[in-house]
N, C-alpha and C. Protein backbone atom coordinates (compact mmCIF):
# COMPACT_ATOMS: atom_id res chain seq x y z
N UNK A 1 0.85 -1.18 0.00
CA UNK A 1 0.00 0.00 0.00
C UNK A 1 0.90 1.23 0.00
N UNK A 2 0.49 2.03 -0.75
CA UNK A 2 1.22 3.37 -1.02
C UNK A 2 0.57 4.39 0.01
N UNK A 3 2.07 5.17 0.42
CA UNK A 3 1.45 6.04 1.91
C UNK A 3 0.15 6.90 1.83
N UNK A 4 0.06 7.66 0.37
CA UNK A 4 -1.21 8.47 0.05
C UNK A 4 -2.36 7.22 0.20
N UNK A 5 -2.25 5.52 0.17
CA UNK A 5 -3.75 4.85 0.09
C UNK A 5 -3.74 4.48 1.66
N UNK A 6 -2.49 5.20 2.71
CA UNK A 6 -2.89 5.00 3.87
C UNK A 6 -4.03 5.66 5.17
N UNK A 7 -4.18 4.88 5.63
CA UNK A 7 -5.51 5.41 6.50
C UNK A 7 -4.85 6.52 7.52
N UNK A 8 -5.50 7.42 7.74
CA UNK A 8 -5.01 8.74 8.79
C UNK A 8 -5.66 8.09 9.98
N UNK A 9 -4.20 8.29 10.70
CA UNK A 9 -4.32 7.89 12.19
C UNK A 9 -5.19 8.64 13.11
N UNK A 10 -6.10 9.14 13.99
CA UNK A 10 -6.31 10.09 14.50
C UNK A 10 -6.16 10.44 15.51
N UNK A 11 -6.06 11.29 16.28
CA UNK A 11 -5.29 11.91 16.95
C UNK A 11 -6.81 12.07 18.52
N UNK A 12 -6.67 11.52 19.36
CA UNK A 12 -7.29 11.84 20.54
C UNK A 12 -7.35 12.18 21.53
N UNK A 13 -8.36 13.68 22.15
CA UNK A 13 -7.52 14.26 22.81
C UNK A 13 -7.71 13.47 24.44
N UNK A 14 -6.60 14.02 24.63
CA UNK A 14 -7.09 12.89 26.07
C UNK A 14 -7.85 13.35 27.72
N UNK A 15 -8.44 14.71 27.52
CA UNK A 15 -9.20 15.30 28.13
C UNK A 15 -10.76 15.00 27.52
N UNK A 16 -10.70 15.70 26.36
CA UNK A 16 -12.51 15.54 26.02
C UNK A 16 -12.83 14.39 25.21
N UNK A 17 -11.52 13.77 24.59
CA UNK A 17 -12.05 12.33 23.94
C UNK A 17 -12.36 12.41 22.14
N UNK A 18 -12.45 13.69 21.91
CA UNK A 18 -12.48 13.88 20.67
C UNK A 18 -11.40 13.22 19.80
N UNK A 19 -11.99 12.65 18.27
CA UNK A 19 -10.84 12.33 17.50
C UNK A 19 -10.72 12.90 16.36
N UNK A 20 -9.11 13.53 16.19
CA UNK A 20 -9.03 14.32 15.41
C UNK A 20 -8.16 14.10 14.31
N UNK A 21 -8.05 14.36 13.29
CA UNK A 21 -6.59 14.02 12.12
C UNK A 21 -5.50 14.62 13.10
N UNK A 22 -4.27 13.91 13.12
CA UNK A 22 -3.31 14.79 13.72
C UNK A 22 -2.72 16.34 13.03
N UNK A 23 -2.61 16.85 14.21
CA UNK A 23 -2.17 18.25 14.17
C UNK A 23 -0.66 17.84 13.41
N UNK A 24 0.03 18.78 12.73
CA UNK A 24 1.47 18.95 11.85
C UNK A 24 2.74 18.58 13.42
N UNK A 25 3.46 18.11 13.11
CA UNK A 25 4.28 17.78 14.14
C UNK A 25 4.72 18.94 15.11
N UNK A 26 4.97 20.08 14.52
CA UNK A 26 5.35 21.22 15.29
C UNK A 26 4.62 21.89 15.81
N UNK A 27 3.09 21.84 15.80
CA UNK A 27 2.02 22.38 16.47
C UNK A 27 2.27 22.72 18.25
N UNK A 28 1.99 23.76 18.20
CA UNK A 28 2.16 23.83 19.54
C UNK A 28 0.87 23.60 20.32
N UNK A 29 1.46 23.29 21.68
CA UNK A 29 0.54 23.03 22.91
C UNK A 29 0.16 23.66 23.87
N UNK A 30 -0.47 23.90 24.58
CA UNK A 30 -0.58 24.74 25.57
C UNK A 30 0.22 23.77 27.14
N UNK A 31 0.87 24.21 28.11
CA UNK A 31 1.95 23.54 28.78
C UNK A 31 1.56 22.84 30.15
N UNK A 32 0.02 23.12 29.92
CA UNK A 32 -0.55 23.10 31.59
C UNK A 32 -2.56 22.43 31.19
N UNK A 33 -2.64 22.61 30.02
CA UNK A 33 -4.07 22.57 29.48
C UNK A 33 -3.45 21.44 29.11
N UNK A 34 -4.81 20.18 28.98
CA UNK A 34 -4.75 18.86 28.50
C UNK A 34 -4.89 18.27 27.18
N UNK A 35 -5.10 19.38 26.99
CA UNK A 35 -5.28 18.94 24.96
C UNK A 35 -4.52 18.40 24.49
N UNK A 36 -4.72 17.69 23.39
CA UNK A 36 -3.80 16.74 22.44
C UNK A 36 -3.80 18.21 21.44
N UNK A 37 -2.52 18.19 20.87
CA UNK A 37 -2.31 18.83 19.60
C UNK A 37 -3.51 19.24 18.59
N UNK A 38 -3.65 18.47 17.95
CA UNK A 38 -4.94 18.75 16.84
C UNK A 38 -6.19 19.27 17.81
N UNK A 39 -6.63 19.36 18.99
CA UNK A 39 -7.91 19.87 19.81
C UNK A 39 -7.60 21.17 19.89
N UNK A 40 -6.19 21.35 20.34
CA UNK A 40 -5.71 22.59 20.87
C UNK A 40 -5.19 23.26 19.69
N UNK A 41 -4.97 23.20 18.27
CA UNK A 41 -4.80 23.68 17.60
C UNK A 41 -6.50 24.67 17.00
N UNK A 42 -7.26 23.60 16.76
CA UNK A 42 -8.78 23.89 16.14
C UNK A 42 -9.43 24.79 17.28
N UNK A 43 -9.24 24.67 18.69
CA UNK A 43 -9.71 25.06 19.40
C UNK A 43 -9.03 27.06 19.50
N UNK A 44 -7.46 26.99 19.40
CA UNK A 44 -7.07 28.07 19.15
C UNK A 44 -7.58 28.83 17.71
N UNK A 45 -7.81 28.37 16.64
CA UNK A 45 -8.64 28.77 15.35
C UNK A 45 -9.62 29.09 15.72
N UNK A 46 -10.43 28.36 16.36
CA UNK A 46 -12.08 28.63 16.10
C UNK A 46 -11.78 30.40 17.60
N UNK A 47 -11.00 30.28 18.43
CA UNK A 47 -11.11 31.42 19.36
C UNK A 47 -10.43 32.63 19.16
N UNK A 48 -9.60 32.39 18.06
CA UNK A 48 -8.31 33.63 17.67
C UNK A 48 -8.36 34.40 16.80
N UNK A 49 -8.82 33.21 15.86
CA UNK A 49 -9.13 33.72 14.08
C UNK A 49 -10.55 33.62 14.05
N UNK A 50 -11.50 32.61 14.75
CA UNK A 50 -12.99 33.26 14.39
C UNK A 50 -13.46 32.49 13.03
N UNK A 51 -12.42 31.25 12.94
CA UNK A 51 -12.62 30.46 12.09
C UNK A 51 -13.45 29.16 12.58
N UNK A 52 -13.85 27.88 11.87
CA UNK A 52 -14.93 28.97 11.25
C UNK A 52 -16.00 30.02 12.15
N UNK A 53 -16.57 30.83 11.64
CA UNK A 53 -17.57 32.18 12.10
C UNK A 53 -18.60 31.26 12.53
N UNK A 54 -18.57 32.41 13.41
CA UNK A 54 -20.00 31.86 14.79
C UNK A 54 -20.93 33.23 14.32
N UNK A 55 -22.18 32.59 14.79
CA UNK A 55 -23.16 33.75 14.64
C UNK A 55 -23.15 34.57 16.55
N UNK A 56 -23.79 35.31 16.78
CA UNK A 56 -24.15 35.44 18.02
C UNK A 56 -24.87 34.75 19.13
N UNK A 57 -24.56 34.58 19.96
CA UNK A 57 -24.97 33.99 21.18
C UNK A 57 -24.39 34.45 22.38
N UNK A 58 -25.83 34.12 23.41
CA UNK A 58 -25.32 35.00 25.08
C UNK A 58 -24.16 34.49 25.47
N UNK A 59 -24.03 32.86 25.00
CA UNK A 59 -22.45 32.85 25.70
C UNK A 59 -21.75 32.21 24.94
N UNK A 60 -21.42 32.98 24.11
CA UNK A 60 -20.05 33.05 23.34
C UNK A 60 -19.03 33.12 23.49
N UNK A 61 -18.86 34.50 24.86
CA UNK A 61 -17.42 34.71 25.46
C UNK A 61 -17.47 34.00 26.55
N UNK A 62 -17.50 32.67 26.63
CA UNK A 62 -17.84 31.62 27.75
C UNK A 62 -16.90 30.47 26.91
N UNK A 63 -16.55 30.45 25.22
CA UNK A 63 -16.12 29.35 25.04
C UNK A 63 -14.59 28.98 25.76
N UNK A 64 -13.77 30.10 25.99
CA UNK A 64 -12.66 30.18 26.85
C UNK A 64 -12.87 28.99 27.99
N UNK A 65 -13.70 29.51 28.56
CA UNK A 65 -14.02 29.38 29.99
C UNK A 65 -13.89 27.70 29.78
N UNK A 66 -15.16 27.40 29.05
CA UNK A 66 -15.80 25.77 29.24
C UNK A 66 -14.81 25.61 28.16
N UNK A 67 -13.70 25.63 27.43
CA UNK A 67 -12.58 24.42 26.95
C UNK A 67 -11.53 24.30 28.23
N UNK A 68 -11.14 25.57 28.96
CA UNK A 68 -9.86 25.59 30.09
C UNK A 68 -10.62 24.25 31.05
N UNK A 69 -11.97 24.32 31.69
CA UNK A 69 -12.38 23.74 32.35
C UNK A 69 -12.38 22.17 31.89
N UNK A 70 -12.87 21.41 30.40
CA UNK A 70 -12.80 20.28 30.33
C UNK A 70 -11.82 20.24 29.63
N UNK A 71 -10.51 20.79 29.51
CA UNK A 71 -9.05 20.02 29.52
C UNK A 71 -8.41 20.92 30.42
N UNK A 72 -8.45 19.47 31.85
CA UNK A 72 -8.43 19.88 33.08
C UNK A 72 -6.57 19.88 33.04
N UNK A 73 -6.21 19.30 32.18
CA UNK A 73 -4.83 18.58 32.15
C UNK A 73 -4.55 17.81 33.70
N UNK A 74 -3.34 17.62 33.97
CA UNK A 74 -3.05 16.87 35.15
C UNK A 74 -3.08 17.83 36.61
N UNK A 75 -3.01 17.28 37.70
CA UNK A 75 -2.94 18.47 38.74
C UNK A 75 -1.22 18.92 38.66
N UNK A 76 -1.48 20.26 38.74
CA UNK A 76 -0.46 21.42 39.55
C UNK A 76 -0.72 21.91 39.47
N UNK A 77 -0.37 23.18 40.30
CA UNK A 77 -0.65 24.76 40.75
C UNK A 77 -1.39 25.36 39.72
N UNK A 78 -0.96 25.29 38.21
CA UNK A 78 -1.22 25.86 37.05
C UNK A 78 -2.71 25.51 36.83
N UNK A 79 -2.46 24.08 36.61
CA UNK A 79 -4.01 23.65 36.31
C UNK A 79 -4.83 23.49 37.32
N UNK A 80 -4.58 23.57 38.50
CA UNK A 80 -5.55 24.18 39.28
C UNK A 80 -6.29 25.32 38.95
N UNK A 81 -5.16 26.29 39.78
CA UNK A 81 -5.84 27.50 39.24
C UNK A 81 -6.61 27.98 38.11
N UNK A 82 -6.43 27.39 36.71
CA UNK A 82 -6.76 27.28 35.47
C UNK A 82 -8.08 26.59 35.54
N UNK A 83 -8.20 25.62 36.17
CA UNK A 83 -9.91 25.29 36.09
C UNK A 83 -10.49 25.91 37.28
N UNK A 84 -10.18 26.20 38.23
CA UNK A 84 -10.91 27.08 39.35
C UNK A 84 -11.53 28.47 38.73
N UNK A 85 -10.45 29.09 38.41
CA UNK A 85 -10.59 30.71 37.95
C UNK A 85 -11.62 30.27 36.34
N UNK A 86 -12.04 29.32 35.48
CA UNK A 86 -12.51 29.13 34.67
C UNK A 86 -13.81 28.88 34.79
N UNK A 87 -13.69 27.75 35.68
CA UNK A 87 -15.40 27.37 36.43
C UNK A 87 -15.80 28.36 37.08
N UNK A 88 -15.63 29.07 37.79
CA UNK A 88 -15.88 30.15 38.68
C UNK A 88 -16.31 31.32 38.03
N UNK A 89 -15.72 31.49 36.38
CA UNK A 89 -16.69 32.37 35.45
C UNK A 89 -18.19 31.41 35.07
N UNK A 90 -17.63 30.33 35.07
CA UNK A 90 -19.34 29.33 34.29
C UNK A 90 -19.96 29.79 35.59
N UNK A 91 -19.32 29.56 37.04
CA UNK A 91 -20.49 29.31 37.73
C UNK A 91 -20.95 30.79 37.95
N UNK A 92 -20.00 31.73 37.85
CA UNK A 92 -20.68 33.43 38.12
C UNK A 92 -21.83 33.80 36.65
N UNK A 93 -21.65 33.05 35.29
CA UNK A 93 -22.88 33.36 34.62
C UNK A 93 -23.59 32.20 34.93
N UNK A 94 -23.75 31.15 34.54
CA UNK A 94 -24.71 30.97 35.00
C UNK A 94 -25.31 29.91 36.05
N UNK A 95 -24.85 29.78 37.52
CA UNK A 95 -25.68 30.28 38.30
C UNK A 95 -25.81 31.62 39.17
N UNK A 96 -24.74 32.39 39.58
CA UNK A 96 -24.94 33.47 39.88
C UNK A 96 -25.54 34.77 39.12
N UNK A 97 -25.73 34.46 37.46
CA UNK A 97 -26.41 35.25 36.93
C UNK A 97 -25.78 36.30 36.61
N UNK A 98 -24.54 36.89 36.59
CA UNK A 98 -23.54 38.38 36.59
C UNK A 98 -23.22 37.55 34.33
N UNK A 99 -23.41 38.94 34.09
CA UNK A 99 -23.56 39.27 32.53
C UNK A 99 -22.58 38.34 31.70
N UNK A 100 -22.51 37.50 30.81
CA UNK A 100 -21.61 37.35 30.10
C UNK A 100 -20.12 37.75 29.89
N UNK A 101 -20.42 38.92 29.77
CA UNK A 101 -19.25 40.02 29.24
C UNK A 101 -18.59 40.51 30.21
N UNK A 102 -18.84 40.08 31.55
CA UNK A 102 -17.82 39.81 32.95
C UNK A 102 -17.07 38.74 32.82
N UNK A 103 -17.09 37.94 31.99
CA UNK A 103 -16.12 36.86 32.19
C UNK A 103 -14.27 37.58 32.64
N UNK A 104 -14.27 38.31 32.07
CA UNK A 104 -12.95 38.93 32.38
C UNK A 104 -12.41 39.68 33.48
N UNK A 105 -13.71 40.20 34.11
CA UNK A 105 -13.91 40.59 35.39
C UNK A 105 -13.48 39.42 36.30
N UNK A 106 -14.74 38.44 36.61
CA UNK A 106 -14.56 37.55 36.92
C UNK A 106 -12.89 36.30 37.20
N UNK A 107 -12.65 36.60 36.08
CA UNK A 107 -10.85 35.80 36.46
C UNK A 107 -9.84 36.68 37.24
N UNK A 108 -9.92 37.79 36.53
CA UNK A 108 -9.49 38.89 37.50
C UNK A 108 -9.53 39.30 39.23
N UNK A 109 -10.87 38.71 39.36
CA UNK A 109 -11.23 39.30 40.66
C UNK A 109 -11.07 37.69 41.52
N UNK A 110 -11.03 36.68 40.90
CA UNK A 110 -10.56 35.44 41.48
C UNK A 110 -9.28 35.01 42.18
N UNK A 111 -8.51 35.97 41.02
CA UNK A 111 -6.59 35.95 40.78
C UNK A 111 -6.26 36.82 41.74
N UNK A 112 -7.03 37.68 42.61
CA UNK A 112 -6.52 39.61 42.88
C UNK A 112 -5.65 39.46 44.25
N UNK A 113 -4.86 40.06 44.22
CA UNK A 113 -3.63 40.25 45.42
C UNK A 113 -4.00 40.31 46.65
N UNK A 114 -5.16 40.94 46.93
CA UNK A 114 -5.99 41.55 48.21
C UNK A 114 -6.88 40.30 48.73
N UNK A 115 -7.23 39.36 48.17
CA UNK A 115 -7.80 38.27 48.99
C UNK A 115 -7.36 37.77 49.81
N UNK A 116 -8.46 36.91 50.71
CA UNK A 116 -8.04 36.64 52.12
C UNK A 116 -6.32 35.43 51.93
N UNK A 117 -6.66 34.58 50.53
CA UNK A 117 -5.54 33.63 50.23
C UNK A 117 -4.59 34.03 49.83
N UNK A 118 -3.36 33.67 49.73
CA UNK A 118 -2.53 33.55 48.09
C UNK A 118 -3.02 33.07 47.59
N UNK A 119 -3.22 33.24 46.35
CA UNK A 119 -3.77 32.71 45.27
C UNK A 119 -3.26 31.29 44.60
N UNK A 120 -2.11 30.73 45.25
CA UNK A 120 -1.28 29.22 45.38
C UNK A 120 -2.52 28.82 46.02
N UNK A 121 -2.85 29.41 47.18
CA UNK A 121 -3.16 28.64 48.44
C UNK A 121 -4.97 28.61 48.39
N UNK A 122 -5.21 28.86 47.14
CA UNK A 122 -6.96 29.04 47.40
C UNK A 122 -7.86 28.24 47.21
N UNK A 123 -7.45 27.22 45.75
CA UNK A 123 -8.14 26.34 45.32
C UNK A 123 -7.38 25.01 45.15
N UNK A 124 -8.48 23.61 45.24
CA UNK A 124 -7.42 22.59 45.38
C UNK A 124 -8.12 22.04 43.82
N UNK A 125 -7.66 20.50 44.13
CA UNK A 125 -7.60 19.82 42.26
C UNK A 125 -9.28 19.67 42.50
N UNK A 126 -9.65 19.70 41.44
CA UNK A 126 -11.65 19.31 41.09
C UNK A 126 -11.34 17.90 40.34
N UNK A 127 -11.78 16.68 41.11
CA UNK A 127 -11.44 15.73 40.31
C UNK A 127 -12.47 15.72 39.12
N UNK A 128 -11.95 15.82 37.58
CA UNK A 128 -12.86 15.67 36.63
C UNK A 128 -13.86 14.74 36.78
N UNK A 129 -15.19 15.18 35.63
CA UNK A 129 -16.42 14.41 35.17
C UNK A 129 -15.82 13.89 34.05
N UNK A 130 -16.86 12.27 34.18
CA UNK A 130 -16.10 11.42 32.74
C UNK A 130 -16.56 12.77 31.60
N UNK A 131 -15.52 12.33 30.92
CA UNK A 131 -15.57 13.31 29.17
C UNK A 131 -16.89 12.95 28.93
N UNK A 132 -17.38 11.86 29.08
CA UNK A 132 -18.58 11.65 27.84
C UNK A 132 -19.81 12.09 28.46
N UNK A 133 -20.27 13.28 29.28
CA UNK A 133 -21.09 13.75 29.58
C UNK A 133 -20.90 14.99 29.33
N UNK A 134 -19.77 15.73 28.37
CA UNK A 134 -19.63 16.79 28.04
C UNK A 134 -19.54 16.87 26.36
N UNK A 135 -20.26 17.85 26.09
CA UNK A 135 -20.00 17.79 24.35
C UNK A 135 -18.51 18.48 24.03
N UNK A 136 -18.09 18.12 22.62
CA UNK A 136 -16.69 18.60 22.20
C UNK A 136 -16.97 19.96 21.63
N UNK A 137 -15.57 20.47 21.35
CA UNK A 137 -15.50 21.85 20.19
C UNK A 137 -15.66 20.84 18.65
N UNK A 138 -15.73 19.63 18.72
CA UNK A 138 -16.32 18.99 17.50
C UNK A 138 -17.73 19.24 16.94
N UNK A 139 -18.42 19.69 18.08
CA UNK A 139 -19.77 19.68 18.06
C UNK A 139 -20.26 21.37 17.19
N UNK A 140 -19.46 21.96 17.83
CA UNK A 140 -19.12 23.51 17.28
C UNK A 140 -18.29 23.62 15.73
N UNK A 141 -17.46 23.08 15.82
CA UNK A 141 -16.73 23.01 14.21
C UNK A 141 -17.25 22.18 13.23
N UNK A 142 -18.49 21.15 13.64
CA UNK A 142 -19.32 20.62 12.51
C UNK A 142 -20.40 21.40 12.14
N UNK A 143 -20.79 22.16 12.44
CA UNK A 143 -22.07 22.75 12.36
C UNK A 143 -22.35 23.54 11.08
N UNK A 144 -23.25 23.77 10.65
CA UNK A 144 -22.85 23.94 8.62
C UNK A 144 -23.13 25.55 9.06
N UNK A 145 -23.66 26.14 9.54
CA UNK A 145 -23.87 27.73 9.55
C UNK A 145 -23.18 28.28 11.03
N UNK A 146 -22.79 29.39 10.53
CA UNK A 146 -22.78 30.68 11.89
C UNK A 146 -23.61 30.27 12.93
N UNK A 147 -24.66 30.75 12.51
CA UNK A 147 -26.04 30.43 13.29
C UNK A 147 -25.97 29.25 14.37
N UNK A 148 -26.25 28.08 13.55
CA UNK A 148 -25.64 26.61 14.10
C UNK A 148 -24.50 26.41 14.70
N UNK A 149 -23.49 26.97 14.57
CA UNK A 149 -21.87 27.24 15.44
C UNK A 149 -22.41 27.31 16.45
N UNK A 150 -22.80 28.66 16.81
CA UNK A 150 -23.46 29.26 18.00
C UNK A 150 -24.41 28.62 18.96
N UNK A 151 -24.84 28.33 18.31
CA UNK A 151 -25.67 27.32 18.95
C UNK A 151 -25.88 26.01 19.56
N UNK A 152 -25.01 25.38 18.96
CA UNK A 152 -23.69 24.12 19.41
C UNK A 152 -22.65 24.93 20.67
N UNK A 153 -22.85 26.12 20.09
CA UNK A 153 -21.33 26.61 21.46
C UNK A 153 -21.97 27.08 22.88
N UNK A 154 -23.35 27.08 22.36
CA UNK A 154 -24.34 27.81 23.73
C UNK A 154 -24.38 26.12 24.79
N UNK A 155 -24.87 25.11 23.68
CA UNK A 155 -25.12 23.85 24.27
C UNK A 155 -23.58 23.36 24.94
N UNK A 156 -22.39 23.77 24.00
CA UNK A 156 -21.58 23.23 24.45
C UNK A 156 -20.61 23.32 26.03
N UNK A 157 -21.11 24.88 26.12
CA UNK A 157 -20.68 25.60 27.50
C UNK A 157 -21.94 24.96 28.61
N UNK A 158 -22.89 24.88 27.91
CA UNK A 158 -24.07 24.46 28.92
C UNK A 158 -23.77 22.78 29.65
N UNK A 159 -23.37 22.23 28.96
CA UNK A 159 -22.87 21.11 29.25
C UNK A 159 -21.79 20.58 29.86
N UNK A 160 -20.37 21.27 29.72
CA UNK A 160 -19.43 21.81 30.79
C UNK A 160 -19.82 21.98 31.65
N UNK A 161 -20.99 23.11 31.66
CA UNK A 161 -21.20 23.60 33.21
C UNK A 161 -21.83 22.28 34.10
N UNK A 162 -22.79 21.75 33.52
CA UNK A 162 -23.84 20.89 34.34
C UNK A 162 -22.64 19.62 34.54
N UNK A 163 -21.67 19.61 33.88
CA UNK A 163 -21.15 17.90 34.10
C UNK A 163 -20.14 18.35 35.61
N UNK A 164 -19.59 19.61 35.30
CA UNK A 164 -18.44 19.85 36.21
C UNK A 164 -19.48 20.24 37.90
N UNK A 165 -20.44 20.93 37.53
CA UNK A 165 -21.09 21.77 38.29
C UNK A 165 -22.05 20.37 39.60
N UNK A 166 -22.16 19.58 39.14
CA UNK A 166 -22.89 17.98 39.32
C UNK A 166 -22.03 18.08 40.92
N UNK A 167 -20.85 17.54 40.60
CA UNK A 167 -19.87 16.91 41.65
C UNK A 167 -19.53 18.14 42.44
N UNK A 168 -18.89 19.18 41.92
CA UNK A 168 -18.19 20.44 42.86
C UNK A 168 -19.14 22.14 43.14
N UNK A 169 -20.45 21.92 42.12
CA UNK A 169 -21.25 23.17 42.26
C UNK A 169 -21.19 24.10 44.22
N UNK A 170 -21.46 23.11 44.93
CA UNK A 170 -20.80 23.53 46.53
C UNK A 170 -19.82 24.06 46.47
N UNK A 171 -18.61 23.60 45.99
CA UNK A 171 -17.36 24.06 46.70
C UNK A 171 -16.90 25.24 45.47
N UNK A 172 -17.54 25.54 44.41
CA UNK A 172 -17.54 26.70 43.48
C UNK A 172 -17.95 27.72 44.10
N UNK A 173 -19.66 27.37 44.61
CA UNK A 173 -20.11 28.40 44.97
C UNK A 173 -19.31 28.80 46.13
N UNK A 174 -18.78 28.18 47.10
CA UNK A 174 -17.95 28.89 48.49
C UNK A 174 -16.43 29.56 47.80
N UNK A 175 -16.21 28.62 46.62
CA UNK A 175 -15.15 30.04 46.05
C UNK A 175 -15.68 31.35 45.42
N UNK A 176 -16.74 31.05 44.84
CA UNK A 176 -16.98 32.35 44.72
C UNK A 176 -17.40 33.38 45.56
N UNK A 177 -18.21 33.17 46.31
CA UNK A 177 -18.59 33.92 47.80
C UNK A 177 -17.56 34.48 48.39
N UNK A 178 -15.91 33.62 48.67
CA UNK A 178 -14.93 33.57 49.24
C UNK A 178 -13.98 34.90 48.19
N UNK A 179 -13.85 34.67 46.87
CA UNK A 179 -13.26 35.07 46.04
C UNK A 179 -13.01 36.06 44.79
N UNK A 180 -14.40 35.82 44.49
CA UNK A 180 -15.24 36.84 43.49
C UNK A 180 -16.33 37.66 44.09
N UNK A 181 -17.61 37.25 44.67
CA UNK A 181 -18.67 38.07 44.99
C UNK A 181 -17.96 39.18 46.33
């Protein structure tokens, strides 16, 4: 068999489970986030470049949030903090209800110098929900319209929230009380 009649291996990420063609060998990774190459590549496209185009939706600027959160990567300091300060925006929109377009507020005021913690010392590991109760950024990059993007990305943050929110929604809400509100 000639390499062009060979089958493409695919590439899986090992946080959300998605399978992907592999990413180009030199692709970079993020050093602390759990993504496999090809997730974290598409996932940086669809958030940087706007490729492909999303139509509008209330939580759009939420897709940040719910990919940091289900590629939890392994525990340390980094990825702690990284899914704490992430969930803690899902859980300030939506269950605490504070606007979308605070998400940036929100990490900010999680991270801030003046809290009662160091910020080492505030949050511990969230042991993940199995992947397969969360939808992928596959679900978002198949979608044939803008419109449909969006709408996959509304479901897709919605589903993050409820899988992560299941097991630790308590100990979110006392960080946020503690941290943000």
């Amino acid at each position: 068999m000639m390499a062009a009649d060979s089958p493409i291996q695919a590439e899986i990420c090992p946080d959300c489970g998605i399978a992907l063609p592999p990413a180009a060998e030199n692709t970079a990774v993020h050093r602390y986030i759990g993504a496999s190459p090809s997730c974290w590549q598409r996932f940086s496209t669809l958030l940087n470049a706007g490729e492909p185009p999303m139509g509008n939706g209330r939580l759009n600027p939420l897709l940040l949030d719910a990919y940091c959160v289900q590629h939890h990567g392994a525990p340390s300091p980094q990825a702690i903090n990284s899914v704490a300060v992430h969930a803690l925006v899902l859980h300030g929109v939506l269950a605490a209800g504070v606007p979308p377009d605070s998400a940036l507020w929100i990490r900010r005021r999680a991270l801030r110098d003046d809290a009662p913690r160091s910020k080492h010392a505030r949050f511990h590991w969230l042991t993940p929900p199995d992947a397969g109760q969360m939808l992928t950024i596959g679900a978002i990059l198949n979608a044939s319209t803008p419109a449909a993007r969006s709408a996959q990305l509304q479901a897709y943050v919605q589903s993050v929230w409820q899988a992560w929110s299941a097991p630790h929604g308590a100990t979110l809400a006392n960080w946020y009380a503690a941290y943000v509100a």
